[in-house]
PDB file of N, CA and C in Angstrom:
ATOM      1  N   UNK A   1      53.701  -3.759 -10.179  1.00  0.00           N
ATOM      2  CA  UNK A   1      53.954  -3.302  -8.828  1.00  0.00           C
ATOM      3  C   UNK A   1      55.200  -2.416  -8.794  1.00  0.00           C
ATOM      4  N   UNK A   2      55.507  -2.127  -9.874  1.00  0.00           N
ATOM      5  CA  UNK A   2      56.813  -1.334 -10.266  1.00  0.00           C
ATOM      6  C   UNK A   2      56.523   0.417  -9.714  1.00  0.00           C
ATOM      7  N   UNK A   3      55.267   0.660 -10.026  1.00  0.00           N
ATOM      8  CA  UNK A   3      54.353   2.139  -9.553  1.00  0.00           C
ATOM      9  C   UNK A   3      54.578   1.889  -7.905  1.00  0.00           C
ATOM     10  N   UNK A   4      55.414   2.378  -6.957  1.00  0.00           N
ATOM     11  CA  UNK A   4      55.043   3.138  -5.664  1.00  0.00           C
ATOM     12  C   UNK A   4      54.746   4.443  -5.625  1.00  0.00           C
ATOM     13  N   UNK A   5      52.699   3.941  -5.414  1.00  0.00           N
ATOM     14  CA  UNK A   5      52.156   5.165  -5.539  1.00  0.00           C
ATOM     15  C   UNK A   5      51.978   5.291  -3.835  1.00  0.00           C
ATOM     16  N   UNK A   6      50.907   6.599  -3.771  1.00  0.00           N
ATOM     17  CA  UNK A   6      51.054   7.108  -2.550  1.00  0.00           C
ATOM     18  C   UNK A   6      50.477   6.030  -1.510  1.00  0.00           C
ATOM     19  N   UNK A   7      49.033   5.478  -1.812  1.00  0.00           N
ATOM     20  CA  UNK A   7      48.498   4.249  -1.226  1.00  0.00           C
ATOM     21  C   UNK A   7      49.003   3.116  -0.852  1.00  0.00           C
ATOM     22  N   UNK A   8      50.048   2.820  -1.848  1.00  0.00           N
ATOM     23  CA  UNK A   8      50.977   1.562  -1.529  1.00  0.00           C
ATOM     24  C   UNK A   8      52.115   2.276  -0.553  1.00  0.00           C
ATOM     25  N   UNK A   9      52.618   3.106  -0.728  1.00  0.00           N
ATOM     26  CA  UNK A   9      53.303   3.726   0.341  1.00  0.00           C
ATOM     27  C   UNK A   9      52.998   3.778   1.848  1.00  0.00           C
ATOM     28  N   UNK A  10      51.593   4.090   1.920  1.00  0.00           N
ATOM     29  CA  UNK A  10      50.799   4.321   3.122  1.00  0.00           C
ATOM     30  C   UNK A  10      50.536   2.807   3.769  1.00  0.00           C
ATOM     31  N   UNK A  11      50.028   2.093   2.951  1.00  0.00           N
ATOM     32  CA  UNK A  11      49.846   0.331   3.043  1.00  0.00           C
ATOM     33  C   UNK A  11      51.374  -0.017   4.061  1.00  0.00           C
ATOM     34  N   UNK A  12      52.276   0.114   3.320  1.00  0.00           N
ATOM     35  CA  UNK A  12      53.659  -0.102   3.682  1.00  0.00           C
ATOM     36  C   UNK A  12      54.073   0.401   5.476  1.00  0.00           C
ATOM     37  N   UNK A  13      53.836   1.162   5.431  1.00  0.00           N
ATOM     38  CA  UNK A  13      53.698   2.291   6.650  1.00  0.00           C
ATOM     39  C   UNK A  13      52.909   1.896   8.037  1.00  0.00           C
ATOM     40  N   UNK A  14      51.407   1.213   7.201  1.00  0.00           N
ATOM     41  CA  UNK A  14      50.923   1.164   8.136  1.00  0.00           C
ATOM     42  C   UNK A  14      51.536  -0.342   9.130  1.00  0.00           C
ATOM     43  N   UNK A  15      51.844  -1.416   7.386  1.00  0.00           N
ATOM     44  CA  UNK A  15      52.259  -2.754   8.433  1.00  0.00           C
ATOM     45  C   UNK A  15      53.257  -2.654   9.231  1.00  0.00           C
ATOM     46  N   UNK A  16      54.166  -2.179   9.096  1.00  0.00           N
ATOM     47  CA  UNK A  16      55.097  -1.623   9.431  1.00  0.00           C
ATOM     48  C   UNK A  16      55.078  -1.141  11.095  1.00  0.00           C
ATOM     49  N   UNK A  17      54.204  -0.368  11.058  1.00  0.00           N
ATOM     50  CA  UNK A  17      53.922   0.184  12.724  1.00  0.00           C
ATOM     51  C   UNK A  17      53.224  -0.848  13.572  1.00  0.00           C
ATOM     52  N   UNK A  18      52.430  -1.697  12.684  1.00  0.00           N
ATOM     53  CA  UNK A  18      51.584  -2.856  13.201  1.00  0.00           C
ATOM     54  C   UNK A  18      53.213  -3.933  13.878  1.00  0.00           C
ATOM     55  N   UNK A  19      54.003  -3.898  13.013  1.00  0.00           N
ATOM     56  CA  UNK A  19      54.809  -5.277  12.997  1.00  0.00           C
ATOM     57  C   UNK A  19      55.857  -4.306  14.197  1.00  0.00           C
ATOM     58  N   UNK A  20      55.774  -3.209  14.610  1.00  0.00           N
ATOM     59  CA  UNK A  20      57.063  -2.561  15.782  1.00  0.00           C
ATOM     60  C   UNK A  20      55.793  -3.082  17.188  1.00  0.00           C
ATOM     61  N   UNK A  21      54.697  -2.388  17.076  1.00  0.00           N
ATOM     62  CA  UNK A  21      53.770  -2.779  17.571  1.00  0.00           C
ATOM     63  C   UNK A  21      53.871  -3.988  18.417  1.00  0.00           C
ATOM     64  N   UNK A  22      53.734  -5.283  17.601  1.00  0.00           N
ATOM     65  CA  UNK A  22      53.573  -6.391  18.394  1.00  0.00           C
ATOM     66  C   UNK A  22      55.027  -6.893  18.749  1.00  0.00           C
ATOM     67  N   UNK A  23      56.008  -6.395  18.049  1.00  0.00           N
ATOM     68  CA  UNK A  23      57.352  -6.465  18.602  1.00  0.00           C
ATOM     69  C   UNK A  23      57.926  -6.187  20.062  1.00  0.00           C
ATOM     70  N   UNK A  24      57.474  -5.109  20.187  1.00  0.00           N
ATOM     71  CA  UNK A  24      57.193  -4.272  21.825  1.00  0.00           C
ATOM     72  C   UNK A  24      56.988  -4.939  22.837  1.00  0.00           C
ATOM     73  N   UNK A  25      55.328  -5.569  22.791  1.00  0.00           N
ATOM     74  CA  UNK A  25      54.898  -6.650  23.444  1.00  0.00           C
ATOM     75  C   UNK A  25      54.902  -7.714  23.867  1.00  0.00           C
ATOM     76  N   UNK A  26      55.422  -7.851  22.789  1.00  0.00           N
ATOM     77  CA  UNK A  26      56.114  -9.378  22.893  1.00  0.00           C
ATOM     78  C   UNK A  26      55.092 -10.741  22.120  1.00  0.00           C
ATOM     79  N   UNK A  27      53.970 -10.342  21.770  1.00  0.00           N
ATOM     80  CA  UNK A  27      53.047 -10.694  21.427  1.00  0.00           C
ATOM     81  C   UNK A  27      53.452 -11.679  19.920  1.00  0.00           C
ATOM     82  N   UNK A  28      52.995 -12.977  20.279  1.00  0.00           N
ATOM     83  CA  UNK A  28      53.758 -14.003  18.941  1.00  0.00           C
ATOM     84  C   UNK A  28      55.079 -15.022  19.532  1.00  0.00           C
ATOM     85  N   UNK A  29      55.830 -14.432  20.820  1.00  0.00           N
ATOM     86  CA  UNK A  29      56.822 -14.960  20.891  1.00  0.00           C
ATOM     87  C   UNK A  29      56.678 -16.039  21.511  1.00  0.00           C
ATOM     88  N   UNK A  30      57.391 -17.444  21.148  1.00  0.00           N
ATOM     89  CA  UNK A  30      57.931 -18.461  21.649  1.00  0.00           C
ATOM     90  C   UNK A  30      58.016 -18.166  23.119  1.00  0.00           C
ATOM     91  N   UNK A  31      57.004 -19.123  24.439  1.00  0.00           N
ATOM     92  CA  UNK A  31      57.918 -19.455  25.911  1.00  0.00           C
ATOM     93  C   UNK A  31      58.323 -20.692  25.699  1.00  0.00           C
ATOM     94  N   UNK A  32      58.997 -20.996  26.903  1.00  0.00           N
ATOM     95  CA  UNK A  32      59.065 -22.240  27.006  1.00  0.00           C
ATOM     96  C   UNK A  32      58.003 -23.757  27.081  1.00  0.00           C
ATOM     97  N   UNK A  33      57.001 -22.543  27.557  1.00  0.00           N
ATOM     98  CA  UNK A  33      55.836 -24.134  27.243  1.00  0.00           C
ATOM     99  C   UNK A  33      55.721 -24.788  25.859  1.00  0.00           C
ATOM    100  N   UNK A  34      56.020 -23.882  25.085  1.00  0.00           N
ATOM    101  CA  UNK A  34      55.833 -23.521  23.447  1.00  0.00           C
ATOM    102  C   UNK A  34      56.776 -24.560  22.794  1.00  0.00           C
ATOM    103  N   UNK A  35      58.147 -24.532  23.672  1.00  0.00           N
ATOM    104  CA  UNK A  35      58.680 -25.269  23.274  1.00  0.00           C
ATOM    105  C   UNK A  35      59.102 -26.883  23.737  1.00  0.00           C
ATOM    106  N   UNK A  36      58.681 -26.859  24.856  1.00  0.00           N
ATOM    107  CA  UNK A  36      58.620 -28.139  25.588  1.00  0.00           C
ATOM    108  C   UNK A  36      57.337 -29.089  24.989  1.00  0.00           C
ATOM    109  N   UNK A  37      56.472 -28.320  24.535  1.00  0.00           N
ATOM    110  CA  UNK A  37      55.440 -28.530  23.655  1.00  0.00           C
ATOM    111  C   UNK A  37      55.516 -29.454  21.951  1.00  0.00           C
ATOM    112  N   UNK A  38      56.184 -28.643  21.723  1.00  0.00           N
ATOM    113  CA  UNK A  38      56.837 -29.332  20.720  1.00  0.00           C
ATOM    114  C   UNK A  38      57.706 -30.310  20.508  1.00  0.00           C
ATOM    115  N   UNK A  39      58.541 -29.876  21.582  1.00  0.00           N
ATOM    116  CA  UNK A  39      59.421 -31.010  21.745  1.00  0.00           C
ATOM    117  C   UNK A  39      59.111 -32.554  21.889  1.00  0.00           C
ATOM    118  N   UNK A  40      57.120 -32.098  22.800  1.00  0.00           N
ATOM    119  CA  UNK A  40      56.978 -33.313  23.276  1.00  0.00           C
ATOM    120  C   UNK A  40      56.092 -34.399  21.750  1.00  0.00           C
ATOM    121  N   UNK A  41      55.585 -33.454  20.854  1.00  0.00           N
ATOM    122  CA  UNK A  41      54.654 -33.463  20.201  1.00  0.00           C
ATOM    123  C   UNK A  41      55.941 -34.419  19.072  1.00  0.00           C
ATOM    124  N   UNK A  42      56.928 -33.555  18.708  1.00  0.00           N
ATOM    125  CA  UNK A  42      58.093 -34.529  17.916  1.00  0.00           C
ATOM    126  C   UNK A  42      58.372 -35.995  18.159  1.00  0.00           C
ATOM    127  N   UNK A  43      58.675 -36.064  19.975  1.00  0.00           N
ATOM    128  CA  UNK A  43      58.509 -37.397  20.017  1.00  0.00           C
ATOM    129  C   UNK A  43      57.555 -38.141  20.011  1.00  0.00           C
ATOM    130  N   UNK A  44      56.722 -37.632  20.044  1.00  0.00           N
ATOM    131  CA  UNK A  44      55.820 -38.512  19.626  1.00  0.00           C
ATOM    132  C   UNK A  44      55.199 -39.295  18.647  1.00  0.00           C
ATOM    133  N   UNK A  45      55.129 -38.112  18.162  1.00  0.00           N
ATOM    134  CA  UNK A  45      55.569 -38.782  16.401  1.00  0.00           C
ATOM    135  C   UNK A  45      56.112 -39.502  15.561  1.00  0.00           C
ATOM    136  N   UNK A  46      57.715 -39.273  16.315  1.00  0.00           N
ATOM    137  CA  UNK A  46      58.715 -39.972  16.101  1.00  0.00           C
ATOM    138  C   UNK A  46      58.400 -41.478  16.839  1.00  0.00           C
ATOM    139  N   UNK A  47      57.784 -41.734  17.896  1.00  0.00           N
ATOM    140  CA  UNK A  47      57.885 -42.767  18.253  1.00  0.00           C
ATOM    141  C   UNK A  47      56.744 -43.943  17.937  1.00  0.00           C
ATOM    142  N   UNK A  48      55.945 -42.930  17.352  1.00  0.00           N
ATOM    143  CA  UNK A  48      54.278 -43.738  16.673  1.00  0.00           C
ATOM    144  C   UNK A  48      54.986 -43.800  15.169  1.00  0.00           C
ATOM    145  N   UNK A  49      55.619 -43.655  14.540  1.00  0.00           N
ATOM    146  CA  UNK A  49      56.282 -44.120  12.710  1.00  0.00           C
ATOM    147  C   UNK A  49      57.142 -45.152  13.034  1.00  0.00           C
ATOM    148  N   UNK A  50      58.026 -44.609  14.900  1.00  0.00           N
ATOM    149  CA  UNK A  50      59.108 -45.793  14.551  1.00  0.00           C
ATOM    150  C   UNK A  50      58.399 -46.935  15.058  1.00  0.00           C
ATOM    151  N   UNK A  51      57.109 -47.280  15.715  1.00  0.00           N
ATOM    152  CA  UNK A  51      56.694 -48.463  16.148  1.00  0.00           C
ATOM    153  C   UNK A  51      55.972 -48.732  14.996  1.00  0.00           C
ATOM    154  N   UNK A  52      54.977 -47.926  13.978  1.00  0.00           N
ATOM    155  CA  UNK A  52      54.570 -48.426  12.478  1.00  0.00           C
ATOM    156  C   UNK A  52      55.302 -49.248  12.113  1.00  0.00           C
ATOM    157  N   UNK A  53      56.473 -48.724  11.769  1.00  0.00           N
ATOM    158  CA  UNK A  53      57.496 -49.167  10.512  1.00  0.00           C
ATOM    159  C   UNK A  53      58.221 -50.108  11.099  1.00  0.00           C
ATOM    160  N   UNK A  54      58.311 -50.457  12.285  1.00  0.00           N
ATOM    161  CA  UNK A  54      59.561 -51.155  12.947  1.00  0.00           C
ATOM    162  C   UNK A  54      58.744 -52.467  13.503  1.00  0.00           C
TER     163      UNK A  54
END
């Protein structure tokens, strides 16, 4: 992979515009449901091992 030929160049280029692309949009990003979500999903977890084990 030492060869940057023209194709791999172009490859490069294209993700590239793809990844400003969804940057823009916002598209991928974390809201808050996303994270209240998780948050809730942790405890839970946490609280079904600590009643296993405990």
């Amino acid at each position: 992979m030492d060869d940057m030929s023209d194709a791999w160049l172009a490859e490069i280029e294209r993700r590239a515009a793809i990844y400003d692309e969804i940057a823009e949009d916002g598209t991928g990003r974390m809201t808050a449901v996303d994270y209240l979500g998780l948050a809730a999903l942790t405890l839970l977890l946490v609280a079904g091992f600590w009643t296993w084990v405990v």
